[in-house]
Protein backbone atom coordinates (compact mmCIF):
# COMPACT_ATOMS: atom_id res chain seq x y z
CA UNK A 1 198.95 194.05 21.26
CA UNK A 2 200.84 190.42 22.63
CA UNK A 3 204.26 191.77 21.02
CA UNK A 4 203.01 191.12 17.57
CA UNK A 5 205.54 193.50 16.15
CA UNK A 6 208.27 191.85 18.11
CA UNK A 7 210.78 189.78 16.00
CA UNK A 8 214.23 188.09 17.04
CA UNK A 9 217.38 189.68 16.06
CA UNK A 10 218.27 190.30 12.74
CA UNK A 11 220.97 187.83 13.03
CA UNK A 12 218.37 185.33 14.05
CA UNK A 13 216.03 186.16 11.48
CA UNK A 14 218.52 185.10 9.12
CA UNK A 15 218.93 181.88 10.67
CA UNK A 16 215.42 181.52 10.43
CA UNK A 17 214.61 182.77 6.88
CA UNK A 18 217.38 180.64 5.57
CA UNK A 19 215.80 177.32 7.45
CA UNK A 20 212.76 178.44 5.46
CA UNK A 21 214.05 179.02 1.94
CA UNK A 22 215.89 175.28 2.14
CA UNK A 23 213.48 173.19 4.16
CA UNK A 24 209.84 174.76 3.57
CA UNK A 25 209.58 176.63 0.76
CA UNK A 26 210.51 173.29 -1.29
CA UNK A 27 207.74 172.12 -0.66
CA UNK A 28 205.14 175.51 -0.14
CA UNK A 29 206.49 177.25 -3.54
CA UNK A 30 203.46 179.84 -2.67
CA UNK A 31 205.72 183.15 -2.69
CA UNK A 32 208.10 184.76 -5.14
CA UNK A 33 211.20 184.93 -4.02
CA UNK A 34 212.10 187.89 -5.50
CA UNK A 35 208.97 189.66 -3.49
CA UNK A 36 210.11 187.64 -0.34
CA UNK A 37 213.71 189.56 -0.44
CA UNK A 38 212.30 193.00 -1.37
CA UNK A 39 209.89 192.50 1.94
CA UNK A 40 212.83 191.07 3.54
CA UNK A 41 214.96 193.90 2.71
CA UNK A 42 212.63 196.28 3.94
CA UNK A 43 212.05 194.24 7.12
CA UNK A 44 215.80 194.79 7.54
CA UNK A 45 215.65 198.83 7.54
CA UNK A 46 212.58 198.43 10.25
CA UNK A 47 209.53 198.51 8.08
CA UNK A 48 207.57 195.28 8.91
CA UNK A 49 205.38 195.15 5.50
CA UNK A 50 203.12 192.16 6.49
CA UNK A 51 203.81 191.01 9.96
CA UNK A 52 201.21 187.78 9.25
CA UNK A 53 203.42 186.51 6.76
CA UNK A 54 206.49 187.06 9.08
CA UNK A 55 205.15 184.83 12.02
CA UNK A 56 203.86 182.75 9.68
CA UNK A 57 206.64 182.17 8.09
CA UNK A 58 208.85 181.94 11.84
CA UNK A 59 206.65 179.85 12.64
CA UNK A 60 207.00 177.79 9.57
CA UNK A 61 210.84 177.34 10.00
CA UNK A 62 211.10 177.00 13.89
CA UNK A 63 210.57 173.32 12.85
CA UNK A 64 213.84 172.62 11.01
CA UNK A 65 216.08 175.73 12.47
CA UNK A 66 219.04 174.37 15.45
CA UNK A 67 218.51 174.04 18.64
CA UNK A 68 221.21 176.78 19.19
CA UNK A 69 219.21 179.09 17.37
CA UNK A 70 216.56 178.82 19.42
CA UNK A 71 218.10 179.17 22.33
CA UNK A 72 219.88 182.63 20.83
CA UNK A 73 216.32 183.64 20.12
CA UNK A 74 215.44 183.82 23.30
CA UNK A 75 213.18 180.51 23.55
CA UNK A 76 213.30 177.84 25.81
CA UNK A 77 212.32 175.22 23.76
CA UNK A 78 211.61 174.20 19.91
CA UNK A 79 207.65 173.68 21.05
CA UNK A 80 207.75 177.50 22.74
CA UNK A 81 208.85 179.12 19.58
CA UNK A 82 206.57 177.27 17.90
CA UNK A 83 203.73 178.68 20.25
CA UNK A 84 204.78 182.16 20.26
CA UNK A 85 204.68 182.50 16.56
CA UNK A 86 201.99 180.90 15.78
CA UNK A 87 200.15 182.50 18.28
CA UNK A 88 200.85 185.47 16.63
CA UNK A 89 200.29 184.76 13.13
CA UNK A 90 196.57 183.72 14.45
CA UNK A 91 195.83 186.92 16.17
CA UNK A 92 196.64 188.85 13.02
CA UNK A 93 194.79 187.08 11.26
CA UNK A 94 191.70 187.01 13.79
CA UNK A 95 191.52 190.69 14.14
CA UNK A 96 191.98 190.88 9.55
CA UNK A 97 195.34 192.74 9.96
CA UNK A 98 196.54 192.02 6.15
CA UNK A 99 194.43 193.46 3.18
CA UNK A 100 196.16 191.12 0.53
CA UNK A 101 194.23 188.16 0.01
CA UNK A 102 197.12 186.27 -1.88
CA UNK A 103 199.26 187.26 2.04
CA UNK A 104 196.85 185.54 4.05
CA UNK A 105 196.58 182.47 1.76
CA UNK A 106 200.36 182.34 2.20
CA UNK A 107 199.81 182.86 5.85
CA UNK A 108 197.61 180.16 6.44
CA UNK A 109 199.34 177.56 4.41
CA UNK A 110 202.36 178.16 5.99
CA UNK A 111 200.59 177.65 9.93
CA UNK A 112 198.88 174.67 8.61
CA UNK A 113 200.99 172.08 9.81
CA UNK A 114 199.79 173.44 13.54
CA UNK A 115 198.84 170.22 15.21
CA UNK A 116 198.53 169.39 19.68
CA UNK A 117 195.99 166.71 19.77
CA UNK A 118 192.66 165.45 18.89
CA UNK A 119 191.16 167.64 20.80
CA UNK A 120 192.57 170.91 18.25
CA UNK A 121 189.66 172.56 16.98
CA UNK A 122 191.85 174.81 14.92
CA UNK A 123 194.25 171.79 13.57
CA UNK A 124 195.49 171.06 9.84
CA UNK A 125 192.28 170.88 8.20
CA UNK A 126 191.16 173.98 9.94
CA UNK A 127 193.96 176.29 8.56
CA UNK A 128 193.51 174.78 5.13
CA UNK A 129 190.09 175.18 5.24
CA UNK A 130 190.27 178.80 5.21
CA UNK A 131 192.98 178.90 2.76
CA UNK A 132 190.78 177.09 0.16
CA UNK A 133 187.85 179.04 0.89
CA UNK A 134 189.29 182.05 0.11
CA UNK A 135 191.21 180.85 -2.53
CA UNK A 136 187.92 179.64 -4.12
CA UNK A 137 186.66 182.82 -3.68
CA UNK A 138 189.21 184.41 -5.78
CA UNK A 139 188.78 181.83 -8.45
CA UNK A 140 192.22 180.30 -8.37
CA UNK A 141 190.73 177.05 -9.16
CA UNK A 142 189.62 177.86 -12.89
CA UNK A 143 191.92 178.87 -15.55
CA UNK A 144 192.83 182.58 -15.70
CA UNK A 145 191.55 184.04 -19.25
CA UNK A 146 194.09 185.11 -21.83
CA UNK A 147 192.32 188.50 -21.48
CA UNK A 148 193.19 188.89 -17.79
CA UNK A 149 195.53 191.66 -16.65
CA UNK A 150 197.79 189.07 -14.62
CA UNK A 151 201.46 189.45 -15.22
CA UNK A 152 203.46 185.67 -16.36
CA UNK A 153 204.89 185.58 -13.02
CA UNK A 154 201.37 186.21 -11.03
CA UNK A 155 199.88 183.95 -12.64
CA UNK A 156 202.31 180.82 -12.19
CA UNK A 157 201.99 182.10 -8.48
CA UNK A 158 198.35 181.46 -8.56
CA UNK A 159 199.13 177.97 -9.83
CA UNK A 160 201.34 177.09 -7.38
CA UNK A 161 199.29 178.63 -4.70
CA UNK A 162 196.22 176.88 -5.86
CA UNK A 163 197.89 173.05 -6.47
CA UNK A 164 199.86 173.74 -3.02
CA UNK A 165 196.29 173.96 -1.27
CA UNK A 166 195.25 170.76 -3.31
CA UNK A 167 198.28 168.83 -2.25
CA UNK A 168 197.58 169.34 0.83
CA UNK A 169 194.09 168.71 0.98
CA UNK A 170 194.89 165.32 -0.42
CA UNK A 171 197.47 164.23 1.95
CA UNK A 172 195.87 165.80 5.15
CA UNK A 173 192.35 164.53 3.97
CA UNK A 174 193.55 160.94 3.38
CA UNK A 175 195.98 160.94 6.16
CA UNK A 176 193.30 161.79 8.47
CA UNK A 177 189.95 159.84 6.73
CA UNK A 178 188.05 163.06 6.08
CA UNK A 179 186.52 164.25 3.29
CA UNK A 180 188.19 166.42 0.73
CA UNK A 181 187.51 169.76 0.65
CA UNK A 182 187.95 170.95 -2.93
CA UNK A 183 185.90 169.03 -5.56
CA UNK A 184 188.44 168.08 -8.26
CA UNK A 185 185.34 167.83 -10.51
CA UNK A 186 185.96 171.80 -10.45
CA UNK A 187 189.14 172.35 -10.85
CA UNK A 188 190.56 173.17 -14.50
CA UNK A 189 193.71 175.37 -13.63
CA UNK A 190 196.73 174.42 -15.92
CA UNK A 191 198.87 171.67 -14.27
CA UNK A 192 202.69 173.27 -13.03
CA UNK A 193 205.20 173.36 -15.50
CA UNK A 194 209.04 174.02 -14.96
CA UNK A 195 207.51 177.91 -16.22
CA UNK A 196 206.05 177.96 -13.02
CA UNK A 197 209.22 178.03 -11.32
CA UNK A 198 210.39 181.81 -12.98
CA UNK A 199 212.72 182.43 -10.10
CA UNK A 200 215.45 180.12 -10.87
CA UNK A 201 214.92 179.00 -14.24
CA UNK A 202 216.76 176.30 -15.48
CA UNK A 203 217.49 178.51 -19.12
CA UNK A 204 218.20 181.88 -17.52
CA UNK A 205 217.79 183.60 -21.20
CA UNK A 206 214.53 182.88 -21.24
CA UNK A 207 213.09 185.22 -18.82
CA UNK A 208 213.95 188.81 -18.36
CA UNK A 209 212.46 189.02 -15.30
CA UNK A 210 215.83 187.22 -13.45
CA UNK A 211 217.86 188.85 -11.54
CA UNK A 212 220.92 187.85 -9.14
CA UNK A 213 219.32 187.70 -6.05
CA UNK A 214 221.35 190.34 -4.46
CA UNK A 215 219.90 191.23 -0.82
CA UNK A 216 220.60 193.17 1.87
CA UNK A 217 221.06 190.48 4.17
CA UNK A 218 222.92 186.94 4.05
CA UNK A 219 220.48 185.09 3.11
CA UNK A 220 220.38 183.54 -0.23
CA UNK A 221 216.41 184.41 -1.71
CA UNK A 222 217.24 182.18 -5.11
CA UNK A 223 219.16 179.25 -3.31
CA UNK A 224 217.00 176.83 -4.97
CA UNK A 225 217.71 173.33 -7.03
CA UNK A 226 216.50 171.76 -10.08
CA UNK A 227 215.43 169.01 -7.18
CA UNK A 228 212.80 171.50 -5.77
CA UNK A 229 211.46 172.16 -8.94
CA UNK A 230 210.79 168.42 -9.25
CA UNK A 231 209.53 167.38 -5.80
CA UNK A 232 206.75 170.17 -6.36
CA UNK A 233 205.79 169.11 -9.31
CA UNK A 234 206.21 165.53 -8.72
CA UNK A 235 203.96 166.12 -5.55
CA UNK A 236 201.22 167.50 -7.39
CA UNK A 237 200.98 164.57 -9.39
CA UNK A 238 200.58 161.92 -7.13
CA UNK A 239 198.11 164.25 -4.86
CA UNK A 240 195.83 163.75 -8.00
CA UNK A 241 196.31 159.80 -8.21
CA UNK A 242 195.65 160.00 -4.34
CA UNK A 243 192.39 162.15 -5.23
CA UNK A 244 191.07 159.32 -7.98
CA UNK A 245 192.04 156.51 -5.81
CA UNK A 246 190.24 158.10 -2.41
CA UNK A 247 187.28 158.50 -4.37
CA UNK A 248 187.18 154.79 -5.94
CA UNK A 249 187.29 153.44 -2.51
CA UNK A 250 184.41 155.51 -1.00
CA UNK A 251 182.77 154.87 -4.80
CA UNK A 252 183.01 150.91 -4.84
CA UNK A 253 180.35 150.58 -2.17
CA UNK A 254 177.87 151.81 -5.09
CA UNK A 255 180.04 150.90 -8.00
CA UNK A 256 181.96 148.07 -7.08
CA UNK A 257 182.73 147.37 -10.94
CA UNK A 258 183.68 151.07 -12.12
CA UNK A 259 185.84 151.67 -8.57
CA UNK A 260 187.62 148.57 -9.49
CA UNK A 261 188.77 149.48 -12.62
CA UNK A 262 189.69 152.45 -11.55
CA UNK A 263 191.81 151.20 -8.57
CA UNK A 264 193.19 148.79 -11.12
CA UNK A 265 194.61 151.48 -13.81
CA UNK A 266 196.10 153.88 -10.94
CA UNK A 267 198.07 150.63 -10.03
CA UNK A 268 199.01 149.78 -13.49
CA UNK A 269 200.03 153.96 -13.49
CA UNK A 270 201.86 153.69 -10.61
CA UNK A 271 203.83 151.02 -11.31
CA UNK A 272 204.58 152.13 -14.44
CA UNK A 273 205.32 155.79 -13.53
CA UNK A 274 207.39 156.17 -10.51
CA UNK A 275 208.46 159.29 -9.45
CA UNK A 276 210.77 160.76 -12.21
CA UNK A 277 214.87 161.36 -11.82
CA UNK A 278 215.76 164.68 -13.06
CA UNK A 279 217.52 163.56 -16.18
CA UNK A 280 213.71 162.14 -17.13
CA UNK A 281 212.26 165.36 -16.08
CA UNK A 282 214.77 167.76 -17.52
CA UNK A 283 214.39 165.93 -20.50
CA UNK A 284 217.79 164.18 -20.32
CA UNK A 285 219.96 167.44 -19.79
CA UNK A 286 223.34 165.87 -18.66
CA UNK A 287 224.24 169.00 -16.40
CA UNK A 288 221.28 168.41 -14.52
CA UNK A 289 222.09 166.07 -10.86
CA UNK A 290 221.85 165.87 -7.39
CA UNK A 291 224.71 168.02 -5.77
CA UNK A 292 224.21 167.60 -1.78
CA UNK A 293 222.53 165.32 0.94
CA UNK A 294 220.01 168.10 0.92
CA UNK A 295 219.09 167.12 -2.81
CA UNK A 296 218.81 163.09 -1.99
CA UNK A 297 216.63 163.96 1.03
CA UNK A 298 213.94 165.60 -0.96
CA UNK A 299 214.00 162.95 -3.44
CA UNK A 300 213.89 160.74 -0.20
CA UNK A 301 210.73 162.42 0.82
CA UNK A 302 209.57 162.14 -2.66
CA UNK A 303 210.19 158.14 -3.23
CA UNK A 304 208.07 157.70 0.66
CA UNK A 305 205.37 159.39 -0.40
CA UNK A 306 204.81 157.43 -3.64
CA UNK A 307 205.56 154.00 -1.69
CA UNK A 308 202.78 155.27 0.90
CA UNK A 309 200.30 155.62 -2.09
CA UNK A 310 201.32 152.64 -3.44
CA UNK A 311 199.97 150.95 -0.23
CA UNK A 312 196.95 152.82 0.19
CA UNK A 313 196.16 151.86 -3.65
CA UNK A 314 196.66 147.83 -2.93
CA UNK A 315 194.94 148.20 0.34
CA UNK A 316 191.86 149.41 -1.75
CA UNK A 317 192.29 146.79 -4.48
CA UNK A 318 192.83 143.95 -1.89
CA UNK A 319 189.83 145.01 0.11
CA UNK A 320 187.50 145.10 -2.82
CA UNK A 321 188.60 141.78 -4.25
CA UNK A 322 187.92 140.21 -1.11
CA UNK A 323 184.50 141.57 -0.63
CA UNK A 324 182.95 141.09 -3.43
CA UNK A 325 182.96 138.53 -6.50
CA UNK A 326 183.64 140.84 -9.38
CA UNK A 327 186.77 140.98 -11.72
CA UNK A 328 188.76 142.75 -14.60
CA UNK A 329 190.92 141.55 -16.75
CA UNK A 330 193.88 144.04 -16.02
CA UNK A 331 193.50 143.20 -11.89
CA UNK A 332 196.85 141.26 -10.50
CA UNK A 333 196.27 138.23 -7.93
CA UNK A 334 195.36 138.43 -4.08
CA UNK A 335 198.34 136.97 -3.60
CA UNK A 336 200.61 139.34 -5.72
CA UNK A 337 199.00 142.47 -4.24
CA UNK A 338 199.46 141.77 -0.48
CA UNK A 339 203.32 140.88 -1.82
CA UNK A 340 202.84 144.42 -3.35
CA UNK A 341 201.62 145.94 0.12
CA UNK A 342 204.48 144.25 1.72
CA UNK A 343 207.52 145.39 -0.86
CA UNK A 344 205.96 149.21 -0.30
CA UNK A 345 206.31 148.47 3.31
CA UNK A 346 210.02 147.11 2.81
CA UNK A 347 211.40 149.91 0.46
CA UNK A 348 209.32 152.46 2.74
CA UNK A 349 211.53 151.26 5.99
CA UNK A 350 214.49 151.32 4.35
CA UNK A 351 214.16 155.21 2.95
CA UNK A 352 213.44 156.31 6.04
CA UNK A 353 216.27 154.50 7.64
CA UNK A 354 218.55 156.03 4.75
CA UNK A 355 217.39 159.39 5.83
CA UNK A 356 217.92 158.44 10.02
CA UNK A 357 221.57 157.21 8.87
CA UNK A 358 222.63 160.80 7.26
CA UNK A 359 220.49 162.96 10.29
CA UNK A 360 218.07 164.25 7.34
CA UNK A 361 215.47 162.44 9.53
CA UNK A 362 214.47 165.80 11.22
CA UNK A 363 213.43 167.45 8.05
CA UNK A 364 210.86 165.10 7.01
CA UNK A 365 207.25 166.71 6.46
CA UNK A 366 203.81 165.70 7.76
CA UNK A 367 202.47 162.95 4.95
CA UNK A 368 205.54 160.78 6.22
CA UNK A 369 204.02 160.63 9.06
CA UNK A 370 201.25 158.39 6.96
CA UNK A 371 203.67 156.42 5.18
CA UNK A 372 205.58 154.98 8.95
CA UNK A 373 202.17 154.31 10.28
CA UNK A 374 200.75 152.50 7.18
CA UNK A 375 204.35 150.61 6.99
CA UNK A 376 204.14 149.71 10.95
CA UNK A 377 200.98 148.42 9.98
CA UNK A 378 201.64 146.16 7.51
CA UNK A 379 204.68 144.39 9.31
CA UNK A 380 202.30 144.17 12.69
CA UNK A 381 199.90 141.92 9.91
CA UNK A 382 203.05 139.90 9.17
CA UNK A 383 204.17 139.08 12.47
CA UNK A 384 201.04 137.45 13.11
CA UNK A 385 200.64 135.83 9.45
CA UNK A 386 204.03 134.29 9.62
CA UNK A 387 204.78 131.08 11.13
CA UNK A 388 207.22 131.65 14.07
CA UNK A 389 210.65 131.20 13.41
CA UNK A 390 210.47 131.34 10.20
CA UNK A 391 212.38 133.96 7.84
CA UNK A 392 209.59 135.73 7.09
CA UNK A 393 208.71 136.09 10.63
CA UNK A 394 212.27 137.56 12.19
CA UNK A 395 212.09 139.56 8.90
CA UNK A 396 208.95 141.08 9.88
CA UNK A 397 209.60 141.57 13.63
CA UNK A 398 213.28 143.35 12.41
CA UNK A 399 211.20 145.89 9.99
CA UNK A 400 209.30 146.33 12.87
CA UNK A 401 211.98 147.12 15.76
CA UNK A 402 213.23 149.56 13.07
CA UNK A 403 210.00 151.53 12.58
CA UNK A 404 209.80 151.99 16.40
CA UNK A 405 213.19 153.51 16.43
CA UNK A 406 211.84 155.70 13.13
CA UNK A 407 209.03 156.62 15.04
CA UNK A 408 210.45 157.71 18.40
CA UNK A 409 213.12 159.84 16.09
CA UNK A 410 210.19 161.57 13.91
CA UNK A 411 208.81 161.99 17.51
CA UNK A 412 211.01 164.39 18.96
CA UNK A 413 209.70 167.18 16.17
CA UNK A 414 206.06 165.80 15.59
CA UNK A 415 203.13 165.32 17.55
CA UNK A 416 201.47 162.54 16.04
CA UNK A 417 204.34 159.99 16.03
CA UNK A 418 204.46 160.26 20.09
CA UNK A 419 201.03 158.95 20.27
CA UNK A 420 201.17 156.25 17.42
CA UNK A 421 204.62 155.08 19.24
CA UNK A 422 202.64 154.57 22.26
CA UNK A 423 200.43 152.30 20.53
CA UNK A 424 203.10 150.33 18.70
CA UNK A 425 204.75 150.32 21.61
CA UNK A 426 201.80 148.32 23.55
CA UNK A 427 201.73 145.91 20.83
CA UNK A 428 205.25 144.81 20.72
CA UNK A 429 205.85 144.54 24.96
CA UNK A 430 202.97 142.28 24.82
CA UNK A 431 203.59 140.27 22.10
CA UNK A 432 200.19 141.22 20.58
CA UNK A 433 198.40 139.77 22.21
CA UNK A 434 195.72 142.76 21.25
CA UNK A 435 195.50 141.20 17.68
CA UNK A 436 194.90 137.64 19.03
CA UNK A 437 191.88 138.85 21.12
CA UNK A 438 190.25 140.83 18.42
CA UNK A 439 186.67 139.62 17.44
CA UNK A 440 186.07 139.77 13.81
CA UNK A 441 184.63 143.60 13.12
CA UNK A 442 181.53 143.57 10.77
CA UNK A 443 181.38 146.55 7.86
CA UNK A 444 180.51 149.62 9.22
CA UNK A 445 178.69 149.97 6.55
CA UNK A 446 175.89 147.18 7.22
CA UNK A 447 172.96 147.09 8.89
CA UNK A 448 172.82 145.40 12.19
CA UNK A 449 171.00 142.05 12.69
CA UNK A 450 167.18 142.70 14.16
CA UNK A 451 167.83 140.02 16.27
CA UNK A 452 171.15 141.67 17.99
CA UNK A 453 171.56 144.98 18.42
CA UNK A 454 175.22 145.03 18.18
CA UNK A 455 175.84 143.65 15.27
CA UNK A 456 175.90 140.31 16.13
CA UNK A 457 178.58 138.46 18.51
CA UNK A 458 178.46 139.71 22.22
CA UNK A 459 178.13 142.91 23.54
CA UNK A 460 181.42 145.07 23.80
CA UNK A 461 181.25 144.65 27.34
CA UNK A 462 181.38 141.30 27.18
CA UNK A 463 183.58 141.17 24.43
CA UNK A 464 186.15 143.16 26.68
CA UNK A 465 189.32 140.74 27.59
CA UNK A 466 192.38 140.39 29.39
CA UNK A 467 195.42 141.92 27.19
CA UNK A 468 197.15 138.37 27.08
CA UNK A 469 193.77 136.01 26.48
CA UNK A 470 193.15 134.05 23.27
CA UNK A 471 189.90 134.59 20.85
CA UNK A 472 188.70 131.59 20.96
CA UNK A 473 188.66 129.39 17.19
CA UNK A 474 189.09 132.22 15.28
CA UNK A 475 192.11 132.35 12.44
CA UNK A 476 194.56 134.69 12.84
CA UNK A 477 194.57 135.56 9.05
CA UNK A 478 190.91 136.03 9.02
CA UNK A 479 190.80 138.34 12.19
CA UNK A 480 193.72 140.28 11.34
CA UNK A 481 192.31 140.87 7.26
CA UNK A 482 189.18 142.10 8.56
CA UNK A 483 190.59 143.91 11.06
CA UNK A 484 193.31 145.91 9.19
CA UNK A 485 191.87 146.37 5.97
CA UNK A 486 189.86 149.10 6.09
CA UNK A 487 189.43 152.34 4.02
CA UNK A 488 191.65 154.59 5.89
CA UNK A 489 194.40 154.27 8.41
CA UNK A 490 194.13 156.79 11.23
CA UNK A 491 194.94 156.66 15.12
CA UNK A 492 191.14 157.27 15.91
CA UNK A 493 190.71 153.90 14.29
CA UNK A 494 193.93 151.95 15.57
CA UNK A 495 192.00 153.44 19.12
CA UNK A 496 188.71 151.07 17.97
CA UNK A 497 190.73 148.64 16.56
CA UNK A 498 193.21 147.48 19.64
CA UNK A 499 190.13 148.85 21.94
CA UNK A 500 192.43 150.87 24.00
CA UNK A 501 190.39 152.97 27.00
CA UNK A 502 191.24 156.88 26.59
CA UNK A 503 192.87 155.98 30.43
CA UNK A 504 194.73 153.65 28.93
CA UNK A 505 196.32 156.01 26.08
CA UNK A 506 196.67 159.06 28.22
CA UNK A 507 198.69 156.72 30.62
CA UNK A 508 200.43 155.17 27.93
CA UNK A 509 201.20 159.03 26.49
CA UNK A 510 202.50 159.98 29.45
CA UNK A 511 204.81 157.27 30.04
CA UNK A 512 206.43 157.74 26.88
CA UNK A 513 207.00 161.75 27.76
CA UNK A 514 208.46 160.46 31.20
């Protein structure tokens, strides 16, 4: 039924699995290699053991495999192979092709990243969704009992399943300003340990259980690096900084005090824990290094994800110090968090034009897609801080020339970037003038006057203005602090905030395609 059992070449499939093992797996360590080449193997002789898993994981790896090899596999474009697997993998799954629970999980993770538009019903948050639930289900959030007949090796696979989903929960939740779906107030699996990783331990003596990785195919089942190993676990970790400093914001509008001491040690954390190098990790082991591009990209990734919680963390801090009169003793300045903000911004331009430079660019994953937005952001606030001509100023407006180039790159193999270029985009040919017009946008969170229904101010008819008028008396700083420091940054509120017409945005959308 719609070809499901039809797969590309075996020479193809190589292609493909190898894209997989050194672009996705890295960072979705949910399946043992070793059980990944035996299926593999088998998948070479003509037994398809879990054809889910197989689109899943096509599907997975259409995003980083050469245009050349999808051409050879028959597709006319990156987007169509895309499609056609995932298209697949969900019709499996609809009609409950796969009896192993841990399979789908795998499955579902591994389609997650499926994303058209806002109008996706079955989008990110969908696909984890399910994976939690069943997950949950199976208990992979509480610790497994000593008495339990779970081999070493399943269990550090339920580990890394489980803190996979919760990475992902974190960054998709955040990224997109919806709630999370697993209470961490639940969860008391054992953190991942270097154990975890039993495949390609860094002491091969220390598990029988490794073997050479022999296959029947090319492809290289164990080609793995003491940088994956890291960049999982290192991923993990900040995911559960991002979880305590998500739910201090939403917290400090009841507890202003306890969210800002909260938001105030995850800063002092952050700061004083960056992400780790591998000698720190490995415990100093001096035949432990980078050894390829490949392994500075994923530290890359690793360094633009902290950078983009960084942000999010001062953003939080900055807001609540603003809005209310409380204090601790541990807080830094106003003044030396928006530097803070700005620095994250700085270093976060420059990775990602370190990565553009080499042509890693491509490979970068869907919470960079955050970290560019959040950074465009921040240099859009400077621009119209800064005094013109000043340094400060044609610093600003350079950071920001560069982040449009970023984005139109990261565009070519993501969704989201097209339509958040489109918006930059607007900005910048028309010298914000959007940002000059903006009235001054109460708190969502307060009730309207009694003796205005909206809010105060005119209505948002009236409020509506010509791209290139003024707004009246109003400060710049003031409009542009209440306007871009809110709790989350998403596109559904850069739509409210530059009041863009869905006309408008569609147009704009196109235009960019054309």
């Amino acid at each position: 039924m719609k070809n499901v059992l039809h797969f590309p070449p075996t020479p193809i499939m190589d292609r493909f699995m190898m894209a997989f093992i050194q672009h996705v797996l890295p960072e979705f360590p949910i399946i043992d290699r070793n059980k990944l080449r035996d299926m593999y193997d088998a998948f070479v002789k003509g037994f398809v053991l879990s054809p889910l898993l197989f689109h899943s994981i096509l599907y997975a790896a259409a995003l980083y495999v050469d245009e050349t090899v999808i051409s050879e596999g028959g597709f006319s474009s990156r987007a169509a192979a895309k499609d056609f697997f995932y298209t697949r993998a969900t019709i499996l799954y609809g009609m409950d092709c796969e009896r192993q629970q841990i399979v789908i999980i795998q499955a579902l993770l591994l389609i997650s990243p499926w994303w058209r538009d806002y109008a996706e019903e079955k989008d990110t948050r969908y696909w984890i969704g399910c994976a939690c639930k069943i997950a949950q289900t199976m208990g992979m959030h509480t610790r497994v009992a000593p008495t339990c007949k779970l081999s070493f090796e399943e269990r550090s696979i339920w580990r890394r399943i489980f803190w996979t989903i919760f990475a992902r929960d974190r960054n998709a939740s955040v990224g997109l300003a919806r709630p999370f779906l697993i209470n961490s107030d639940d969860v008391d699996v054992e953190p991942l340990t270097i154990e975890d990783f039993f495949e390609t331990p860094v002491d091969k003596s220390r598990h029988t259980t490794f073997n050479d990785g022999s296959s029947l195919s090319e492809v290289d089942f164990n080609a793995s690096s003491p940088v994956h190993i890291l960049f999982a676990v290192e991923l993990v970790r900040f995911s559960t900084l991002l979880d305590r400093i998500a739910k201090a914001n939403v917290g400090q509008r009841l507890e202003p005090t306890r969210s800002l001491e909260t938001l105030t040690t995850c800063y002092n954390e952050l700061v004083r824990e960056p992400p780790r190098t591998l000698s720190q990790f490995f415990s100093g082991r001096a035949d432990i290094k980078t050894r390829s591009e490949v392994d500075n990209m994923w530290l890359t990734f690793l360094h633009i994800n902290y950078e983009r919680i960084v942000a999010l963390n001062c953003r939080y801090l900055h807001k609540i110090l603003s809005e209310t009169a409380i204090t601790h003793a541990d807080t830094p300045r106003l003044q030396d968090i928006r530097t803070s903000i700005v620095r994250s911004a700085a270093r976060s331009i420059n990775l990602y034009e370190d990565l553009l430079v080499v042509g890693t660019l491509r490979y970068s994953h869907g919470f960079m897609n955050t970290a560019i937005f959040i950074a465009l952001l921040t240099y859009a606030e400077e621009i119209k801080l800064a005094p013109k001509e000043s340094h400060r100023f044609k610093s600003a407006a350079s950071k920001f020339s560069m982040g449009l180039i970023i984005l139109e790159e990261m565009g070519k193999n993501w969704s989201v970037p097209v339509w958040a270029n489109s918006l930059f985009q607007y900005l910048s040919c028309n010298d914000f003038a959007r940002l000059r017009q903006l009235p001054q946008r109460p708190s969502r969170w307060s009730s309207p006057s009694l003796l205005d229904p909206h809010g105060g101010g005119p209505p948002f008819s009236e409020r509506r203005e010509g791209p290139f008028d003024n707004c009246g008396d109003a400060s710049v700083e003031s409009v542009v602090d209440e306007s871009w420091l809110m709790d989350c940054f998403t596109l559904q509120d850069i739509n409210s905030w530059f009041q863009f017409d869905d006309h408008e945005i569609q147009q704009s959308v196109m235009q960019s395609h054309e």
